[in-house]
Protein backbone atom coordinates (compact mmCIF):
# COMPACT_ATOMS: atom_id res chain seq x y z
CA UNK A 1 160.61 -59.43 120.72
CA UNK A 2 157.98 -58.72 122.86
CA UNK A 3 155.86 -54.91 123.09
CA UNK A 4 156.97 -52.92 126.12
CA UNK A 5 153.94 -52.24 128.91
CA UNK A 6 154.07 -48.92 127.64
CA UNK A 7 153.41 -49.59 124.06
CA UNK A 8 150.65 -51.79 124.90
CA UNK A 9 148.87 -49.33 126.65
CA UNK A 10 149.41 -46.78 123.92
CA UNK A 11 148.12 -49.38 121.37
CA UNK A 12 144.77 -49.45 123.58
CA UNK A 13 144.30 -45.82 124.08
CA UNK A 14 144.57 -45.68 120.26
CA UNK A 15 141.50 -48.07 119.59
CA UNK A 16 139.70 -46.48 122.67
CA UNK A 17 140.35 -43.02 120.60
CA UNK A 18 139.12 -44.49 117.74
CA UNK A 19 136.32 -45.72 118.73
CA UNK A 20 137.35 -49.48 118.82
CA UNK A 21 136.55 -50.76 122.57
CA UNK A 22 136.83 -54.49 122.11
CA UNK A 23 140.41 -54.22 120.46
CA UNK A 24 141.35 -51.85 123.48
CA UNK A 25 140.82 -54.59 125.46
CA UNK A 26 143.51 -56.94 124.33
CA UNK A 27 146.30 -54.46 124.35
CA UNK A 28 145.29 -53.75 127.92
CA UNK A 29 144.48 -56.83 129.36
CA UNK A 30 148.14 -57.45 128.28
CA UNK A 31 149.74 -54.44 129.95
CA UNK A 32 147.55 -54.90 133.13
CA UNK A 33 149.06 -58.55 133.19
CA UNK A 34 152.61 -57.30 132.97
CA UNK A 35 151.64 -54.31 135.60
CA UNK A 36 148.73 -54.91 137.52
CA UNK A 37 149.16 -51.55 140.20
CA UNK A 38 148.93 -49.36 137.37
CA UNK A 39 145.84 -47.15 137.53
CA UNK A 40 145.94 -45.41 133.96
CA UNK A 41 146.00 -48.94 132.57
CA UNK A 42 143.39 -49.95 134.80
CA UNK A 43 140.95 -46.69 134.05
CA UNK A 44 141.43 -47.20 130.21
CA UNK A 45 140.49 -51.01 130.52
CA UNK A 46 137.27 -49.90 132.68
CA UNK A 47 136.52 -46.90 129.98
CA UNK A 48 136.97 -49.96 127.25
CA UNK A 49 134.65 -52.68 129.13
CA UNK A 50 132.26 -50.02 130.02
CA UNK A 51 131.69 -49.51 126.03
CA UNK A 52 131.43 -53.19 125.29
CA UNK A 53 128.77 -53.31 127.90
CA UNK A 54 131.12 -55.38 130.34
CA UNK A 55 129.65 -53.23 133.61
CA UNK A 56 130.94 -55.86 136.54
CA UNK A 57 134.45 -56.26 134.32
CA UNK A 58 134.28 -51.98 134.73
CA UNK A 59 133.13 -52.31 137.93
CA UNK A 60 136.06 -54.38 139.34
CA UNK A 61 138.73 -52.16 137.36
CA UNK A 62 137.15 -48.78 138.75
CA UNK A 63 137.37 -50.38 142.15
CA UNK A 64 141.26 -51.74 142.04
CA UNK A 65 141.53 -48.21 140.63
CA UNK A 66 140.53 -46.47 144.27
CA UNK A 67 142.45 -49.31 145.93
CA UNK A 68 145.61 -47.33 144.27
CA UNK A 69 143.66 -44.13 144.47
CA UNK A 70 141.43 -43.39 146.88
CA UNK A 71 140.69 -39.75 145.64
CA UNK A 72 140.57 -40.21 142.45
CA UNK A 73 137.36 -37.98 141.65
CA UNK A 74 137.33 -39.95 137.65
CA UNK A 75 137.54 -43.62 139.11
CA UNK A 76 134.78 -42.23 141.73
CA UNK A 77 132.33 -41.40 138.81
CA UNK A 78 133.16 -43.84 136.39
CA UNK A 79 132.29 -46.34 139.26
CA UNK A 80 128.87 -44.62 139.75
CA UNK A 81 128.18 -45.36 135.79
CA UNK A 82 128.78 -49.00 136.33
CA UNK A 83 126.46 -49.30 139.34
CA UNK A 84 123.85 -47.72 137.77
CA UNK A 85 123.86 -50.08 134.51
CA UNK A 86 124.58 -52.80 137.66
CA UNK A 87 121.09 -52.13 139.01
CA UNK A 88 122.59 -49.99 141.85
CA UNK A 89 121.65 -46.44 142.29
CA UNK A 90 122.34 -45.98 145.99
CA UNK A 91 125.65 -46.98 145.35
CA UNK A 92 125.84 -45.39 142.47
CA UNK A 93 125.11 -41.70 144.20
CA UNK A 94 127.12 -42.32 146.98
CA UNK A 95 130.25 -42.78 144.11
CA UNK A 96 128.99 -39.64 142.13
CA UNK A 97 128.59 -37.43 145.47
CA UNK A 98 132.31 -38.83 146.42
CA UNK A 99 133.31 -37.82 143.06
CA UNK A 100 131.42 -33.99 143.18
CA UNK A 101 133.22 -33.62 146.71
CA UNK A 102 136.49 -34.42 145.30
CA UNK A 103 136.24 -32.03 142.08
CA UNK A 104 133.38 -29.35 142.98
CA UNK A 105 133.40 -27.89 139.52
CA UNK A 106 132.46 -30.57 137.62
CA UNK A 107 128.59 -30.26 136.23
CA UNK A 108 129.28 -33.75 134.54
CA UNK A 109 129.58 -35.10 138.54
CA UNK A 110 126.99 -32.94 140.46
CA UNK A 111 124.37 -34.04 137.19
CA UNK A 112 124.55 -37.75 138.30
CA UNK A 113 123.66 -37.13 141.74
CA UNK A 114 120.02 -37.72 142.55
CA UNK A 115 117.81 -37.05 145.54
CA UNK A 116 117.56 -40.61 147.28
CA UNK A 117 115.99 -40.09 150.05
């Protein structure tokens, strides 16, 4: 028998909790297979390939992520991270300014934003 979705994407949470990117990444590459419009599976596989230094694997995740959801302040800034290890800090700001609009609070946001001018 065969792991639900579910407990694949628990199984890569784990190892993303424990500090164990790489093996996140097979759990959740399996789940995203079985359910490819789901954006928590999506954002832990980006968090997972952002770790292991896969930035344009992150990249694409965090952008199927705003396909679902557009406002999503996280999938904003985590977006912004991978440009800016891509070698894009325009893009990059316009993500983390995007993601400061959406949750005005957050000094993790508002920090990444830089004066481009």
């Amino acid at each position: 028998m065969s792991e639900s979705t579910y407990s694949l994407f628990q199984k890569g949470k784990a190892h993303l909790k424990r500090g164990m990117p790489a093996q996140a990444t097979v759990a959740l590459e399996k789940a995203k297979k079985r359910e490819p419009d789901k954006a928590s599976i999506r954002e832990a596989l980006g968090i997972a390939y952002f770790r292991i230094h896969r930035y344009a694997e992150a990249e694409s995740e965090f952008r199927k992520m705003l396909e679902l959801a557009p406002v999503d302040d996280y999938a904003h800034y985590a977006l912004g991270r991978c440009l800016d290890k891509l070698g894009k800090p325009a893009e990059a700001n316009g993500h983390y300014k995007l993601a400061s609009s959406l949750r005005p609070g957050s000094r993790d946001y508002q920090a990444r934003i830089r004066d481009v001018s």
